[in-house]
Protein backbone atom coordinates (compact mmCIF):
# COMPACT_ATOMS: atom_id res chain seq x y z
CA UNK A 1 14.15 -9.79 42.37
CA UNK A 2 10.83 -8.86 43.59
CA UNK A 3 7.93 -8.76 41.23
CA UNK A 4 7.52 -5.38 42.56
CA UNK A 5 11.02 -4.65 41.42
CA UNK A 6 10.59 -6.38 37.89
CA UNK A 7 7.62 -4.48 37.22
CA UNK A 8 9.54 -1.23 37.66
CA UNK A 9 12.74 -2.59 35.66
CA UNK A 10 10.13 -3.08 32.63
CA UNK A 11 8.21 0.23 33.03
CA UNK A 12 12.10 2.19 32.96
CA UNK A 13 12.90 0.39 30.12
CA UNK A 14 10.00 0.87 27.51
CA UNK A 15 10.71 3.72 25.24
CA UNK A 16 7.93 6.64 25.71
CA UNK A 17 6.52 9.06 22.98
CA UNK A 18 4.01 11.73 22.37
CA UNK A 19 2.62 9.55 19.26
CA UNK A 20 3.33 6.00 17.98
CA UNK A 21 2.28 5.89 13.97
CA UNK A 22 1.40 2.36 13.02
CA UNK A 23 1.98 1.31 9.13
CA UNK A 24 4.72 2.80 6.82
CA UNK A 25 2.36 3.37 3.70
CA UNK A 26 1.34 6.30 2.47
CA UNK A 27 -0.97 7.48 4.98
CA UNK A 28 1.90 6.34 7.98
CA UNK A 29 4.86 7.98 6.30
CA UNK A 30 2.81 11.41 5.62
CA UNK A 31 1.74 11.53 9.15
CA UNK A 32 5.20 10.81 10.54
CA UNK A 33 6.21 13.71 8.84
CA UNK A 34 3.93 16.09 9.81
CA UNK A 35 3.66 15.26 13.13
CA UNK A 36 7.85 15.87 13.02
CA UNK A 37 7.24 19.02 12.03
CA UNK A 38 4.70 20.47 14.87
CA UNK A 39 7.34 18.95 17.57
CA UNK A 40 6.11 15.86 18.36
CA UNK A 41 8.27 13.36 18.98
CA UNK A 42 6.95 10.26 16.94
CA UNK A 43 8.11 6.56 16.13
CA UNK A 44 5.96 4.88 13.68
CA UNK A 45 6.22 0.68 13.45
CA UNK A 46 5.77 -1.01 10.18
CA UNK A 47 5.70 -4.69 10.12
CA UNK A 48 7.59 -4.95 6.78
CA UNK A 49 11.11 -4.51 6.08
CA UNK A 50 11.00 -1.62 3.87
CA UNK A 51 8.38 1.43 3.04
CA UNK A 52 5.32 1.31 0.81
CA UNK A 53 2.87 0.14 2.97
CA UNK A 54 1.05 -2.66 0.44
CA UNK A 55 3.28 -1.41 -1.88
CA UNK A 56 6.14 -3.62 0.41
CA UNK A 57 4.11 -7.07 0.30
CA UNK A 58 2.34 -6.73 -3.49
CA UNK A 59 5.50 -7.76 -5.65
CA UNK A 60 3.56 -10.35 -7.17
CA UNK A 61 3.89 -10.27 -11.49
CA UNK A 62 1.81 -8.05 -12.80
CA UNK A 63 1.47 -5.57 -9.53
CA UNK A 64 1.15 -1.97 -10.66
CA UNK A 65 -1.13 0.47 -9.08
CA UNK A 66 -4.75 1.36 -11.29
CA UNK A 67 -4.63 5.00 -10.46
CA UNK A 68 -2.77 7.45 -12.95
CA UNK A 69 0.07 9.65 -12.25
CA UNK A 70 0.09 11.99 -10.70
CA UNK A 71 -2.79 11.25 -8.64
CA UNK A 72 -1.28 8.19 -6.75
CA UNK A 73 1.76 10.39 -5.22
CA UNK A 74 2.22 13.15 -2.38
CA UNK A 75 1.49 16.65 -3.61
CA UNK A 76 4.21 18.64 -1.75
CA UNK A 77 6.18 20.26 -4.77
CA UNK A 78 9.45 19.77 -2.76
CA UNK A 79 8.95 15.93 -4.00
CA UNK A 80 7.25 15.84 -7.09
CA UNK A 81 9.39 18.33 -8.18
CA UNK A 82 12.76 16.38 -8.85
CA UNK A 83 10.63 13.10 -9.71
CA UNK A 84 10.19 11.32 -12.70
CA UNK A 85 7.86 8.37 -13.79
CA UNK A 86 8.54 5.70 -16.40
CA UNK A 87 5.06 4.86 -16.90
CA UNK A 88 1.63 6.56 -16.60
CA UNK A 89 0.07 3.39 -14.21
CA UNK A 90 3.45 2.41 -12.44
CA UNK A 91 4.55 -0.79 -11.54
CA UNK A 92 5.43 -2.44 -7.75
CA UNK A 93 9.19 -1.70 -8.07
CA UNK A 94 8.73 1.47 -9.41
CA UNK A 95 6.80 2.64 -6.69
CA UNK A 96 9.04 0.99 -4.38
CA UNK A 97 11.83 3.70 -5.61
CA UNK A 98 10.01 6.37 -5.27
CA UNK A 99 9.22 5.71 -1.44
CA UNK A 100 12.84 5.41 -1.50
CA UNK A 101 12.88 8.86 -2.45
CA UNK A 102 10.58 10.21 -0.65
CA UNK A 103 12.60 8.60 2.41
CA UNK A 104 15.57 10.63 1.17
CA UNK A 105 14.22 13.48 0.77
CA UNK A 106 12.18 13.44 4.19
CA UNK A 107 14.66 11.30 6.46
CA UNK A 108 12.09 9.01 7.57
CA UNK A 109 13.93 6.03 8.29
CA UNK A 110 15.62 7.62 11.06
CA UNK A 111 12.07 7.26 13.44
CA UNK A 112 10.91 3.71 11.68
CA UNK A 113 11.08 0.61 13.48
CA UNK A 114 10.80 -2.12 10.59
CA UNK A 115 10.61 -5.49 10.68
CA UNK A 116 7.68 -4.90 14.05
CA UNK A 117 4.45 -6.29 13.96
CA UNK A 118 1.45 -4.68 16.43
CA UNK A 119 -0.12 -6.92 18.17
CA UNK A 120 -1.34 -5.51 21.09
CA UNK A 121 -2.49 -2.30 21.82
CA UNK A 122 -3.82 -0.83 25.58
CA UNK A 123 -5.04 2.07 26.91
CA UNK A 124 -4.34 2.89 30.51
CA UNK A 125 -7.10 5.65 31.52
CA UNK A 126 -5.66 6.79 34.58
CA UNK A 127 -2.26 7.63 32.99
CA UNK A 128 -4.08 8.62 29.71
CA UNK A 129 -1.04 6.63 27.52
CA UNK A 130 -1.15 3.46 25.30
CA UNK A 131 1.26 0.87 25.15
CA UNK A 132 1.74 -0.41 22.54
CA UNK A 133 3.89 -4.31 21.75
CA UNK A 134 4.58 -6.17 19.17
CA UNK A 135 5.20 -9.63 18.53
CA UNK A 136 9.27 -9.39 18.73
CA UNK A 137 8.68 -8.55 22.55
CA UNK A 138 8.83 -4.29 22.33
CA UNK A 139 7.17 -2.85 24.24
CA UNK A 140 6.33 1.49 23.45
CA UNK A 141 4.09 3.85 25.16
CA UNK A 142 2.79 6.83 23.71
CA UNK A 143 -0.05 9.52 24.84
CA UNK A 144 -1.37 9.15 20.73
CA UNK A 145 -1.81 6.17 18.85
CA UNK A 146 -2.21 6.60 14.94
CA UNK A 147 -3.09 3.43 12.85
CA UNK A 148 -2.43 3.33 9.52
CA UNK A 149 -2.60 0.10 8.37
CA UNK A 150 -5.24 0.64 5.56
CA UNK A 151 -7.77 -2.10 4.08
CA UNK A 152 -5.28 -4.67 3.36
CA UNK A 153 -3.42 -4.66 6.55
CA UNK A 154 -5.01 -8.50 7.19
CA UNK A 155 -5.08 -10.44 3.93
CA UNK A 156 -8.23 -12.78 3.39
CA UNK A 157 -7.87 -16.39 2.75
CA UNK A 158 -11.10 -17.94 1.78
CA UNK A 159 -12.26 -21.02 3.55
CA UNK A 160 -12.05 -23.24 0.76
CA UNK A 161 -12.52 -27.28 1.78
CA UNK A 162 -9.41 -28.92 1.29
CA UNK A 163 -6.72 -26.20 0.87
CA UNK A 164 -4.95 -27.63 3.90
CA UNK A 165 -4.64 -31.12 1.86
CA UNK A 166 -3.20 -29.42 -1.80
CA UNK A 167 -0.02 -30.76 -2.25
CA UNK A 168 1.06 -28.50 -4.46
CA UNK A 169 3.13 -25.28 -4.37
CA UNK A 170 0.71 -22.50 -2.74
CA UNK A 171 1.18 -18.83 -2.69
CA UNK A 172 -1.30 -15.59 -1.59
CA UNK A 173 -0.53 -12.29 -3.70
CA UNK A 174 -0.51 -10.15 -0.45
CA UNK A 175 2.81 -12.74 0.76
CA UNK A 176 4.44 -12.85 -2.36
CA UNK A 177 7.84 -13.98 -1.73
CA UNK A 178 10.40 -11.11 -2.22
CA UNK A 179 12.44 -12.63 -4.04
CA UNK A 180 9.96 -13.91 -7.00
CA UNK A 181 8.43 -17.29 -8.34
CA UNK A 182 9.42 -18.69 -11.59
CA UNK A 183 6.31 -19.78 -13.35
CA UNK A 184 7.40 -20.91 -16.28
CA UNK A 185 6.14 -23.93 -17.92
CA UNK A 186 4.15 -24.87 -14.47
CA UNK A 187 0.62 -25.94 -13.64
CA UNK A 188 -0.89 -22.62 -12.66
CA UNK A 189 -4.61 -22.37 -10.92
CA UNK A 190 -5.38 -18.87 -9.69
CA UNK A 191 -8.46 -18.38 -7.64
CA UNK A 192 -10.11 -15.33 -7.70
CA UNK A 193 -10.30 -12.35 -10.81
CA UNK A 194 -10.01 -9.12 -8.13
CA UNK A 195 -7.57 -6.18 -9.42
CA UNK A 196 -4.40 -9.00 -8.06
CA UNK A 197 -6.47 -11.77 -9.90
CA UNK A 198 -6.67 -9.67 -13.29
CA UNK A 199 -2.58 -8.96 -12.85
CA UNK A 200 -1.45 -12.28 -11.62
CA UNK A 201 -3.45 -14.12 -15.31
CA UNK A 202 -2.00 -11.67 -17.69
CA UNK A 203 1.43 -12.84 -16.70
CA UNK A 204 0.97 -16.01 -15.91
CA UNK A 205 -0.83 -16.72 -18.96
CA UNK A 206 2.35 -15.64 -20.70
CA UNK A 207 4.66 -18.35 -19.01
CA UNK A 208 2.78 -21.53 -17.97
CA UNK A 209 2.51 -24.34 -19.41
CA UNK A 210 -1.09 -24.52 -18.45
CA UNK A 211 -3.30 -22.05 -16.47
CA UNK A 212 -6.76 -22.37 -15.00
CA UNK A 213 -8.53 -19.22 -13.60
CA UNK A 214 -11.45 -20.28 -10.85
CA UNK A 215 -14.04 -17.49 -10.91
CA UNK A 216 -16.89 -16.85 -8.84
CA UNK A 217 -18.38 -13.62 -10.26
CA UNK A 218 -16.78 -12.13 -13.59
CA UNK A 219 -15.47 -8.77 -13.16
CA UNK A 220 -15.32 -5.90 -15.74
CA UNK A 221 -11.75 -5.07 -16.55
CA UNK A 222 -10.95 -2.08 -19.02
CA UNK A 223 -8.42 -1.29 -20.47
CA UNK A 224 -5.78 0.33 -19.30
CA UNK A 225 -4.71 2.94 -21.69
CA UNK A 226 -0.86 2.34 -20.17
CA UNK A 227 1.94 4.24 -22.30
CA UNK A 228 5.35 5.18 -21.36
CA UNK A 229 6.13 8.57 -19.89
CA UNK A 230 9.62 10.64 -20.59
CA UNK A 231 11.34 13.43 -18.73
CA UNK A 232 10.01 16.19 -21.54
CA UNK A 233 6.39 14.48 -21.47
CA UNK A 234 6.43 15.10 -17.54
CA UNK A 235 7.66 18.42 -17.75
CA UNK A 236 4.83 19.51 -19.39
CA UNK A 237 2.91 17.55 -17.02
CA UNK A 238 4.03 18.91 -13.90
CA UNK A 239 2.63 22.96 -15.23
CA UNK A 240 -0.48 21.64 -14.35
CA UNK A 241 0.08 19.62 -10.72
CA UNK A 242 -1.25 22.22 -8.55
CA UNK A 243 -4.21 22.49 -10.24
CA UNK A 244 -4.88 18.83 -10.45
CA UNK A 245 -3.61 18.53 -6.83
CA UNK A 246 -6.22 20.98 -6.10
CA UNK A 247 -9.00 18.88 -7.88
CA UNK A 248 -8.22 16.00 -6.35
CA UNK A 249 -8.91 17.48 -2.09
CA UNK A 250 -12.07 18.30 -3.67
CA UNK A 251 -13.33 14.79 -5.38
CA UNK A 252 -14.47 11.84 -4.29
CA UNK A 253 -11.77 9.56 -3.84
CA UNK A 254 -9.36 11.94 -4.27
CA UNK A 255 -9.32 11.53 -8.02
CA UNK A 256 -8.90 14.51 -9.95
CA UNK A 257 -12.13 13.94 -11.96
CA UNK A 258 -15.65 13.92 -10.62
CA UNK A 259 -17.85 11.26 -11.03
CA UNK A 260 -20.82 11.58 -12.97
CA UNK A 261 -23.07 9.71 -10.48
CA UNK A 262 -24.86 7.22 -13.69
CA UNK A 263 -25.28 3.97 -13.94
CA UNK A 264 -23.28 2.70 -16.54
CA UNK A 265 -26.69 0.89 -17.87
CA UNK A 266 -28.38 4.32 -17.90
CA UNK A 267 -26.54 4.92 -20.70
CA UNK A 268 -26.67 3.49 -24.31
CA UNK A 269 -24.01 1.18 -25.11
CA UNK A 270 -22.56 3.36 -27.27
CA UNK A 271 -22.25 6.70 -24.71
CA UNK A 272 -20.94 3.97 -22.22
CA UNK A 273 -18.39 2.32 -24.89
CA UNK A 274 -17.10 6.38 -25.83
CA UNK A 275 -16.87 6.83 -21.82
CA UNK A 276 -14.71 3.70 -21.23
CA UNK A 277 -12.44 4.10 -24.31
CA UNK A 278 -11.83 7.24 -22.77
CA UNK A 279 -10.74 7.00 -19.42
């Protein structure tokens, strides 16, 4: 075979699109479903095995998202609708259902590739088309390329001096294994007090036999005002989505508050205390 003739074996055999969609998270999975419904033909690639975008790798204890319902869902009625929380802050595998759901409802899995990895992306400007490979060995082309792989698509590992040389059991809270870690009555040193830090020591704390938090700036932590939520409680709820919904295209960060743009030290401590007991 002539490398002539290879080339044009490979080029016939790499599946073509109008759009690839990188990242199955919320962003991937909304856009994958939109762009199905204007006609384009779409395949999005998501390096995990499942949906839920971050929502896939955080499984670690503790893992819930810090955003209240409704706020951290999809606002078409057709899916909130039918849906029903447990808890007002939920946890990993409850949100892990619910993009379940949504993949029911939507027949998304039908156009995912899991289990891919990007990790290469070109652009060829006389054809005006990417392609697009990941590390398996696919190769796609497609005239649009939408990423959605979000701020925590590449987790950071600090360079600490001698992590190569622990000789203990180590684990990062964006590879949490899938299947769980038993903690229980173990050494435990976690490093870092981020939102996973915070999560990871609450639980912990409750099973080791001894656990050591390494801190380099403290962080304020409120609480989280977490109660349970029934199917009458959300009933109620859900009269007021749209308006909410609504609120939150309008705010920053998509909340459905607006921030009062203070300082919290421009206010006495007790305004400030009120304002966190509150939220």
């Amino acid at each position: 075979m002539t490398a002539q003739s290879a080339m044009t074996s490979e080029t016939q055999s790499v599946e073509a699109f109008d759009i690839l969609v990188v990242g199955a998270g919320f962003t991937g999975i909304y856009q994958l479903h939109r762009l199905r419904q204007l006609g384009f033909s779409v395949r999005l690639l998501e390096a995990g095995a499942d949906l839920g975008g971050i929502w896939y790798w955080n499984c670690y204890p503790g893992a819930r998202v810090d955003t209240h319902v409704p706020m951290y869902e999809f606002s078409s009625e057709d899916l909130w609708r039918d849906w029903t929380w447990t808890e007002r802050f939920p946890a990993w595998d409850e949100l892990r259902r619910y993009f379940r759901y949504v993949d029911q409802k939507l027949d998304l899995s039908r156009d995912i590739r899991f289990n891919t990895r990007v990790e290469a992306a070109e652009f060829d400007e006389g054809k005006q088309q990417w392609t697009v490979r990941s590390q398996d060995g696919c190769a796609l082309q497609a005239r649009f390329l939408v990423l959605c792989t979000g701020f925590a698509a590449k987790p950071y590992v600090p360079a600490l001096k001698g992590l190569d040389r622990f000789k203990g059991a180590k684990h990062h809270t964006a590879w949490w294994p899938q299947n769980g870690l038993d903690l229980t009555a173990k050494r435990v040193g976690v490093i870092g007090t981020g939102a996973s830090g915070v999560q990871v020591v609450q639980e912990a704390a409750a099973m080791a036999a001894e656990l050591t938090v390494f801190q380099r700036t403290p962080i304020l932590a409120l609480a989280m005002q977490q109660r349970a939520l029934d199917e009458a409680t959300q009933v109620e709820m859900k009269r007021d989505y749209p308006a909410r919904f609504a609120r939150r295209r309008e705010s920053f960060g998509g909340f459905d508050f607006h921030a009062s743009g203070k300082s919290a030290l421009e206010v006495s401590p007790e305004e400030r205390l009120a304002i966190y007991e509150a939220s």
